[in-house]
Protein backbone atom coordinates (compact mmCIF):
# COMPACT_ATOMS: atom_id res chain seq x y z
CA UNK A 1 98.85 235.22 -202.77
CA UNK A 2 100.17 232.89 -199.27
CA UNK A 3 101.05 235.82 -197.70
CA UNK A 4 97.99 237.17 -196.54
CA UNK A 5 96.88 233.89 -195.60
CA UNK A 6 99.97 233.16 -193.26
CA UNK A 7 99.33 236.53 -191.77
CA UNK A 8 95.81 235.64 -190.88
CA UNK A 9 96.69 232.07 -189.45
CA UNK A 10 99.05 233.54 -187.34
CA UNK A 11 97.08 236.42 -185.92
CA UNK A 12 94.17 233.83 -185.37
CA UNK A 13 96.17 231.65 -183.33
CA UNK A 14 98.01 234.45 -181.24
CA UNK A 15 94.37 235.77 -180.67
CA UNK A 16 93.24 231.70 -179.47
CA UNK A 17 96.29 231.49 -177.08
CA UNK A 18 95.61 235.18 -175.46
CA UNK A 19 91.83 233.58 -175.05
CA UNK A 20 93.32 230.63 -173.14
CA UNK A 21 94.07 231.88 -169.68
CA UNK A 22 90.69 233.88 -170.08
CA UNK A 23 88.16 230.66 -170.84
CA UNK A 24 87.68 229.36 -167.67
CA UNK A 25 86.33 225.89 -169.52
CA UNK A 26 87.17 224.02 -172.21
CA UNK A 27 83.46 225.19 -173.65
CA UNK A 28 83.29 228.63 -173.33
CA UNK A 29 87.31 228.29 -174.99
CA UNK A 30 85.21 226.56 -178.04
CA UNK A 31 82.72 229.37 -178.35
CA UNK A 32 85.19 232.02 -178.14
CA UNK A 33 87.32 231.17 -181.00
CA UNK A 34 83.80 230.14 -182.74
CA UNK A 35 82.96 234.14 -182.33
CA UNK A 36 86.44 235.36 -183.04
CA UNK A 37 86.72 232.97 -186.53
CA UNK A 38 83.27 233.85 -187.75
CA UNK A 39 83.28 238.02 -186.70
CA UNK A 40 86.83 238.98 -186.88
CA UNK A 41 88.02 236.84 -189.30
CA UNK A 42 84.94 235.62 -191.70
CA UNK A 43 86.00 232.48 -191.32
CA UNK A 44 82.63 229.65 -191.04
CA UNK A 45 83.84 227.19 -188.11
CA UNK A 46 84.11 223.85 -188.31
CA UNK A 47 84.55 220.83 -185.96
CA UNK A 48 87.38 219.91 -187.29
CA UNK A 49 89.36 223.52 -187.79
CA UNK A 50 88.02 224.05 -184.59
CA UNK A 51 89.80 220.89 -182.50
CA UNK A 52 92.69 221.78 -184.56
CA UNK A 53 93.16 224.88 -183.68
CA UNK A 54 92.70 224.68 -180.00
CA UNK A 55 93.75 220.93 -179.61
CA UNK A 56 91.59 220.52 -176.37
CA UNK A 57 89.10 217.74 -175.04
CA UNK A 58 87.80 215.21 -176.77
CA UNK A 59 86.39 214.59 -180.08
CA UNK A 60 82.86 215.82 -179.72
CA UNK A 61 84.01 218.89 -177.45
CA UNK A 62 84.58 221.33 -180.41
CA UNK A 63 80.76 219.96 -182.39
CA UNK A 64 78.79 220.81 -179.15
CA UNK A 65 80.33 224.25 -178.85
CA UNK A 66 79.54 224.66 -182.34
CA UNK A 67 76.06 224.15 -182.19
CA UNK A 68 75.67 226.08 -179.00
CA UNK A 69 77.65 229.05 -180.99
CA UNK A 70 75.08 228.63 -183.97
CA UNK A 71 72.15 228.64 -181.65
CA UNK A 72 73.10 231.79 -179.77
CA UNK A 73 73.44 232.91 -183.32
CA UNK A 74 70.02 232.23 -184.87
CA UNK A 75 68.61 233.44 -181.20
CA UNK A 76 70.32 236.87 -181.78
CA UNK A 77 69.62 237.19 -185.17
CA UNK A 78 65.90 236.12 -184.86
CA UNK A 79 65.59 239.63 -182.38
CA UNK A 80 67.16 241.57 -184.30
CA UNK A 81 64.99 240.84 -187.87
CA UNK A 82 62.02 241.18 -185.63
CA UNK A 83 62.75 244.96 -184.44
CA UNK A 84 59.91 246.96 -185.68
CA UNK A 85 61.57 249.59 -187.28
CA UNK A 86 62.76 247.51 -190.08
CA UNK A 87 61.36 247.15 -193.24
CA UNK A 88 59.39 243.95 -194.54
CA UNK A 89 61.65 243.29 -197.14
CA UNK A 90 64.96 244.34 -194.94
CA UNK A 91 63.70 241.13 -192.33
CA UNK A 92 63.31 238.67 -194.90
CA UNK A 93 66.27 239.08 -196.90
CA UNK A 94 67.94 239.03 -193.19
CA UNK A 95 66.06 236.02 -191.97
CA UNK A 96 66.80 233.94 -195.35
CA UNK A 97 70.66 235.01 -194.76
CA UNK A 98 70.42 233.58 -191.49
CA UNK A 99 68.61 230.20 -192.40
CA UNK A 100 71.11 229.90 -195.06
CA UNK A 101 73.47 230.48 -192.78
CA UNK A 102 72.62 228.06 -190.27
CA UNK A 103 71.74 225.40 -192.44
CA UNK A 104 75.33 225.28 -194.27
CA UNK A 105 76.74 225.60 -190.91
CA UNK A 106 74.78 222.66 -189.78
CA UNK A 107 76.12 220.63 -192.53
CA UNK A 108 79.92 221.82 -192.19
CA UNK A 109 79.25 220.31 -188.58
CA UNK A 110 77.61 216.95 -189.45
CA UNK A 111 80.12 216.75 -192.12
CA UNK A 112 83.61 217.20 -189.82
CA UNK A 113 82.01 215.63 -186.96
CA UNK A 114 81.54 212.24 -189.48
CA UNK A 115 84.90 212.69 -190.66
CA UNK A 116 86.34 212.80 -187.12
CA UNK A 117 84.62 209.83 -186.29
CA UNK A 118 85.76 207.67 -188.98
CA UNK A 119 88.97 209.09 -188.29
CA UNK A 120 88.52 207.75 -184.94
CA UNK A 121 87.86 204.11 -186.00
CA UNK A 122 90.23 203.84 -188.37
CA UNK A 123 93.21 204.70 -186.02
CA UNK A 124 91.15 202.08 -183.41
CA UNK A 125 91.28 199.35 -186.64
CA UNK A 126 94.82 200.57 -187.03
CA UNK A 127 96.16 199.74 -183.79
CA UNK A 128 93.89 196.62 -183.26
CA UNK A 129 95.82 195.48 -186.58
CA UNK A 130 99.30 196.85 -185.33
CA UNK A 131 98.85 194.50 -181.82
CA UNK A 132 98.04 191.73 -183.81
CA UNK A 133 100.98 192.07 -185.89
CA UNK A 134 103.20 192.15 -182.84
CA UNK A 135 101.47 189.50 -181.52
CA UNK A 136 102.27 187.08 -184.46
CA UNK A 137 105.79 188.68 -184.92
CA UNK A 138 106.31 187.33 -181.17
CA UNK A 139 105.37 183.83 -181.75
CA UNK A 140 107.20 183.98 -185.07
CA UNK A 141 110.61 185.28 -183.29
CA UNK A 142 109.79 182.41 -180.30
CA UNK A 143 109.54 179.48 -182.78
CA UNK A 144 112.65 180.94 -184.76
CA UNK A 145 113.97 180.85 -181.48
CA UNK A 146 113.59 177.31 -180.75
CA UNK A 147 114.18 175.84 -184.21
CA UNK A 148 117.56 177.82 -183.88
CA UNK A 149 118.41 176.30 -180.73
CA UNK A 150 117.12 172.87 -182.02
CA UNK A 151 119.29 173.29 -185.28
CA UNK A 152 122.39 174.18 -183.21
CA UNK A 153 121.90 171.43 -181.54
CA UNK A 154 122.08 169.69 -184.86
CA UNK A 155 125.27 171.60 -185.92
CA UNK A 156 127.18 170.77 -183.02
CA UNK A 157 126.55 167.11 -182.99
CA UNK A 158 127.88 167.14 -186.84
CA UNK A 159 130.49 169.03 -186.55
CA UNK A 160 132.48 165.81 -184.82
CA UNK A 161 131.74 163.82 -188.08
CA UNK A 162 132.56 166.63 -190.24
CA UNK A 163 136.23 166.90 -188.18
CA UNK A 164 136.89 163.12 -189.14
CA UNK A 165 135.73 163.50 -192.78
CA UNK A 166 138.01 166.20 -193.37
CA UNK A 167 140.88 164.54 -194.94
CA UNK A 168 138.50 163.05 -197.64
CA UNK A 169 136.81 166.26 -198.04
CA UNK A 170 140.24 168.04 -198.68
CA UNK A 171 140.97 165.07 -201.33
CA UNK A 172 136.93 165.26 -202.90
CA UNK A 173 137.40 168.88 -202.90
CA UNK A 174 140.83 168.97 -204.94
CA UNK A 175 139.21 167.08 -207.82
CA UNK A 176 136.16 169.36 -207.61
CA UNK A 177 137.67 172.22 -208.38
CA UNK A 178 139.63 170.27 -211.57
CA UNK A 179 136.34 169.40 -212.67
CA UNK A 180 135.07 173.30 -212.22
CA UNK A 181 138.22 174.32 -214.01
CA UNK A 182 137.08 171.98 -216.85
CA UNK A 183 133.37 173.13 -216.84
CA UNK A 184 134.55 176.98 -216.80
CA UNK A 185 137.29 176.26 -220.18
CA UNK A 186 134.21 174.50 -221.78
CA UNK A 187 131.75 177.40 -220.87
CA UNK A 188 133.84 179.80 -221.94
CA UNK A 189 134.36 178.21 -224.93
CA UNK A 190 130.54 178.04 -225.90
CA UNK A 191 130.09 181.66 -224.80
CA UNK A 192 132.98 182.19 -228.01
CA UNK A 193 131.09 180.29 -230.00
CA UNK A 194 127.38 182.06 -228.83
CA UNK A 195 129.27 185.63 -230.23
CA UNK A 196 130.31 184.03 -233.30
CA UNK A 197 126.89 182.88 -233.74
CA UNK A 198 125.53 186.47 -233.00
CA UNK A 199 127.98 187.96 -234.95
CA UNK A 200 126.82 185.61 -237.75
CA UNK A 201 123.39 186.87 -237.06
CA UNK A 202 123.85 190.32 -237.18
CA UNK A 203 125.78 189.89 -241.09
CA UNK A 204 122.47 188.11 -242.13
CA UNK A 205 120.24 190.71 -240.42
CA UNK A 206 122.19 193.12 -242.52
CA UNK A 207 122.08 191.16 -245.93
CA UNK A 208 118.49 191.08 -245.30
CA UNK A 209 117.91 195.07 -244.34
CA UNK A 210 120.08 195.84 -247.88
CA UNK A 211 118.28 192.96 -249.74
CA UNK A 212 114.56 195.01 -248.77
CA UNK A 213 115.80 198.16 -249.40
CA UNK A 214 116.64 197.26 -252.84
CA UNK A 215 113.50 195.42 -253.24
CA UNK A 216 111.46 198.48 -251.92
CA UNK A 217 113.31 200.70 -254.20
CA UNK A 218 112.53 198.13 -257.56
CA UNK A 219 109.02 198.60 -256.14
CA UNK A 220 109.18 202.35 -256.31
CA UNK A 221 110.54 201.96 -259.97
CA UNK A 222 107.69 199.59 -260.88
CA UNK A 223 104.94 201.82 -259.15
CA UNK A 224 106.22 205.14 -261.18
CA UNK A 225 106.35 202.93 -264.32
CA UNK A 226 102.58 201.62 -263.97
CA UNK A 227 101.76 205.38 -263.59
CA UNK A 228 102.90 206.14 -267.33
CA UNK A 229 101.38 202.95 -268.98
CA UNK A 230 99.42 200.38 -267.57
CA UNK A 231 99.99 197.35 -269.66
CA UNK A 232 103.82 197.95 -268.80
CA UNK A 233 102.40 198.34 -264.60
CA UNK A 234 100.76 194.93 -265.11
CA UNK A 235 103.73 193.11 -266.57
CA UNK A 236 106.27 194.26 -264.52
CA UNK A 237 103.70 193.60 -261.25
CA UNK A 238 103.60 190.28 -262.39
CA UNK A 239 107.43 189.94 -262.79
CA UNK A 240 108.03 191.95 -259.58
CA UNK A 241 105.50 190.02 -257.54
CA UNK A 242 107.39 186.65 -258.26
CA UNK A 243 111.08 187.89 -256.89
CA UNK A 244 109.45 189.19 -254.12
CA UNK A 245 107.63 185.78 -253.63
CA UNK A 246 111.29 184.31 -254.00
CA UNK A 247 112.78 186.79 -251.73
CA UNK A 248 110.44 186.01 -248.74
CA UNK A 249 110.79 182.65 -249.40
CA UNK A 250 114.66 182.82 -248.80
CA UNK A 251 113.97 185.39 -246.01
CA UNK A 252 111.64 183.22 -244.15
CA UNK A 253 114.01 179.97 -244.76
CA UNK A 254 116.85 181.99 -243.34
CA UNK A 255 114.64 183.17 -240.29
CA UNK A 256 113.81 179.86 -239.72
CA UNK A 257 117.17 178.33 -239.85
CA UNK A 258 118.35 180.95 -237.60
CA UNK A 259 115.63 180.06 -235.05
CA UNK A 260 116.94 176.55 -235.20
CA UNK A 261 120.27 177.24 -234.41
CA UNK A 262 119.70 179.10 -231.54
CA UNK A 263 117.05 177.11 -230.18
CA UNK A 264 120.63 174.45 -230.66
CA UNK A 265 122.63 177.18 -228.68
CA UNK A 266 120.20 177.26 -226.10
CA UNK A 267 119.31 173.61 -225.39
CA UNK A 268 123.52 173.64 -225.11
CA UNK A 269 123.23 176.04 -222.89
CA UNK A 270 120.76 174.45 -220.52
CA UNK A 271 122.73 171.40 -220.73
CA UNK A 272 125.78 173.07 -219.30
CA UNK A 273 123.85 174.85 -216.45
CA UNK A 274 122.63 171.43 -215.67
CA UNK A 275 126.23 170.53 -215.11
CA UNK A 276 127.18 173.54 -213.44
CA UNK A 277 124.54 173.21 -210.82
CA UNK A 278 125.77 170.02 -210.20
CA UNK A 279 129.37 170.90 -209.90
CA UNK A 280 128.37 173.40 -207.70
CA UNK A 281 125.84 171.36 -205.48
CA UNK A 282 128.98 168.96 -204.48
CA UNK A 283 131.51 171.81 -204.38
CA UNK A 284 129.15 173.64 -201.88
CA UNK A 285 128.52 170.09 -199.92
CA UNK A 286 132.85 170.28 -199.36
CA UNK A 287 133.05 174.18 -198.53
CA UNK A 288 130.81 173.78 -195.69
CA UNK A 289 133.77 171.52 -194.10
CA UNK A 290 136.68 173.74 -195.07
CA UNK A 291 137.10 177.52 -194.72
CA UNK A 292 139.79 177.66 -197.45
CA UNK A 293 137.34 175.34 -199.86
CA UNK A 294 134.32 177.71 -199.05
CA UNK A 295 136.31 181.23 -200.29
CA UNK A 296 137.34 179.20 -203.76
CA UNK A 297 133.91 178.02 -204.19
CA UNK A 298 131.96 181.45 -203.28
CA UNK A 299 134.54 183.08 -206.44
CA UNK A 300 133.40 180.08 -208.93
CA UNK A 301 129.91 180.88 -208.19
CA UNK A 302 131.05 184.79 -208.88
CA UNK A 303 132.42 183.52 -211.77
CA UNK A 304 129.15 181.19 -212.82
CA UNK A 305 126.64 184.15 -212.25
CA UNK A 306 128.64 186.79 -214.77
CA UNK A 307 128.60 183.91 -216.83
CA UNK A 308 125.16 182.99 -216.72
CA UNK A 309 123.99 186.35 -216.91
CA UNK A 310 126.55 186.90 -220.42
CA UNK A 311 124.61 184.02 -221.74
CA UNK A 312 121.26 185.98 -220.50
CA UNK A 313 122.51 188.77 -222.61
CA UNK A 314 123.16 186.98 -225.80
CA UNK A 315 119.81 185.16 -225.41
CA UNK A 316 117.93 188.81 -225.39
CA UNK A 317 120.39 189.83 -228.59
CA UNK A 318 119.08 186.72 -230.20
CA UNK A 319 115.43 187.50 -229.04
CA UNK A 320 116.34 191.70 -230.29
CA UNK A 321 117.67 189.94 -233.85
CA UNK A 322 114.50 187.93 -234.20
CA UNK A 323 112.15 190.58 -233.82
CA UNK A 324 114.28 192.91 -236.36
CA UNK A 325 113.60 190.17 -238.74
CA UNK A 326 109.89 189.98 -238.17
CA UNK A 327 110.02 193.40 -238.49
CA UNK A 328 111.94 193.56 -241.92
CA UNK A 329 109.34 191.29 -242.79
CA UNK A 330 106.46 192.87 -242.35
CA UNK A 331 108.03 195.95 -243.47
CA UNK A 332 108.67 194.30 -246.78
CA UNK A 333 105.43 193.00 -247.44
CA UNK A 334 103.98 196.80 -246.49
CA UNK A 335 106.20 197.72 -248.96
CA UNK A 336 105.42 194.92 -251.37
CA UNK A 337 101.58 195.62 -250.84
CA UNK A 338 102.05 199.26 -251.28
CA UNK A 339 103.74 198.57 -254.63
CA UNK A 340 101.20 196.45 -256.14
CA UNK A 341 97.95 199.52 -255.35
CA UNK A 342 98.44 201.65 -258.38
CA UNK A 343 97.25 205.77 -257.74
CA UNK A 344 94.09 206.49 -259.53
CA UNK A 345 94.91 208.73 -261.80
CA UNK A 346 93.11 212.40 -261.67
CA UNK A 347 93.09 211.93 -265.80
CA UNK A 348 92.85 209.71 -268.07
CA UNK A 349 96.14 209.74 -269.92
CA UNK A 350 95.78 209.67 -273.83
CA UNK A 351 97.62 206.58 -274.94
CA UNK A 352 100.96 206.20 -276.33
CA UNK A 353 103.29 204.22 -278.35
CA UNK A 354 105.46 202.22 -276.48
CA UNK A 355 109.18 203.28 -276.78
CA UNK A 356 111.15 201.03 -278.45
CA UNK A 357 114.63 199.55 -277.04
CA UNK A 358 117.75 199.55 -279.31
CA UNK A 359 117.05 196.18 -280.35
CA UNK A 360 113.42 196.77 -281.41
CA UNK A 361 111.40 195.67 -278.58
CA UNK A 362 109.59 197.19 -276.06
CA UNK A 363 111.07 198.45 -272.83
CA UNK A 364 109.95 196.96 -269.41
């Protein structure tokens, strides 16, 4: 279906640049390819497709050759619906063709000659905007400039007193990095003991996920024993009703001690990234003296952010374990309520005796 279309694109413009060297102004160029788009090609002309297709003069050059074009039009077609050989109804099916005509070309011209013009002023507000851009990024770059200087200035008078501190530095800086050494054993060794909490976790989660399957499936039992008799259904509801109290009870008591401990875990946590920041603060205050000091101190902060971002981990997998366990929860009591709604049944049931258990008594 393109093909045709490509074809006629490129015949039209080989046809405008053969008119070129022809058109002796920019004008009569206009109204050419307005003839050649609308009789050769039954193409309507725009503004718009117009300037883009010959991509000459300004703006309002390819509008005013329209309407000339359109004039000439409605002048030639006025003389010949008023030839008197044709028939009444021949001229004013012809004449309201032509009005039609003209009036939707009028509007395809309004239309394009708007758009160009907004087009117009927003590439004006577009550079306007770009200038004062520059403009700013100038005076930004020029007071960089001079703060730079003025800080350099800064530097180089320090850099005397940093020479003369340097032995203490080298001393400060040795029992930094012990103290880092000792933060990184004792970080480590709360990151073991974060797992073991998780993996703690994750054995309760599971306790709990087998605990409410079993309860759901002593819920199915009770809900196909209330079908059969529904003295029995009420009973065992009852019964049922109070393990599951108990059970959400201990679930909710677990959850909670659980959120405890790792609101413990985290309040550690923070405690130690406290000290860390610290340790790092004054190792950063002795790298800037040394280069040595400053390569040691950029791998302990290497070191610091995998660790912080383990601990970021295990906080999500805490966050992930919590929200299973609401979840189990509220799966539970679905469960729970679904158990207690007895089906309607379709028919009343005629009653029977209750079977009797080995020992004489009624089964639950």
């Amino acid at each position: 279906m393109e093909a045709p279309f490509a074809t006629d694109e490129t015949r039209l413009q080989a046809d405008i640049e053969a008119l070129r060297p022809r058109c002796a102004t920019t004008q009569e160029l206009y109204r050419e390819v307005c003839a050649l788009m609308f009789f050769r090609y039954g193409i309507t002309p725009t503004a718009n497709r117009l300037y883009q297709l010959v991509r000459k003069g300004s703006m309002s050059a390819p509008a005013e050759a329209l309407n000339k074009f359109w004039a000439q039009l409605r002048e030639k077609s006025r003389v010949v619906i008023g030839h008197p050989d044709l028939p009444d109804e021949l001229k004013t099916t012809a004449g309201e063709l032509v009005a039609s005509l003209w009036k939707a070309a009028q509007a395809a011209a309004a239309e394009s000659l708007a758009a160009m013009r907004d087009e117009a002023g927003q590439q004006a507000e577009e550079a306007i905007a770009q200038a004062q851009a520059a403009r700013q990024e100038r005076d930004t770059v020029a007071e960089t400039l001079a703060a730079t200087r003025e800080r350099l200035a800064q530097e180089t008078r320090a850099t005397a007193e940093l020479r003369r501190e340097l032995a203490e530095l080298g001393a400060l800086h040795a029992n930094q990095a012990a103290k880092l050494d000792e933060a990184r054993k004792e970080l480590n060794a709360q990151h073991a003991w974060l797992n073991s909490v998780q993996r703690d976790h994750e054995v309760e989660l599971d306790k709990l996920r087998d605990r409410a399957r079993l309860d759901v499936a002593a819920a199915d039992t009770a809900r196909r024993q209330a079908e059969a008799l529904a003295e029995r259904e009420r009973t065992a509801g009852a019964r049922l009703q109070q393990v599951l109290d108990a059970e959400r009870n201990a679930a909710a008591t677990s959850a909670e001690r659980h959120r405890a401990e790792l609101r413990d875990a985290l309040s550690l946590l923070a405690d130690l990234r406290q000290q860390v920041g610290a340790l790092e603060g004054t190792a950063a205050a002795a790298a800037a003296a040394r280069d040595d000091a400053r390569q040691q101190l950029e791998r302990l902060r290497g070191d610091l952010a995998g660790a912080n971002a383990r601990v970021a981990g295990a906080e999500a997998q805490a966050l992930r374990l919590e929200a299973e366990l609401r979840h189990a929860a509220e799966l539970f009591e679905a469960r729970l309520a679904a158990a207690r709604t007895p089906p309607v049944p379709a028919v009343q049931p005629a009653p029977r005796k209750p079977a009797r258990r080995r020992g004489g008594t009624a089964t639950d």
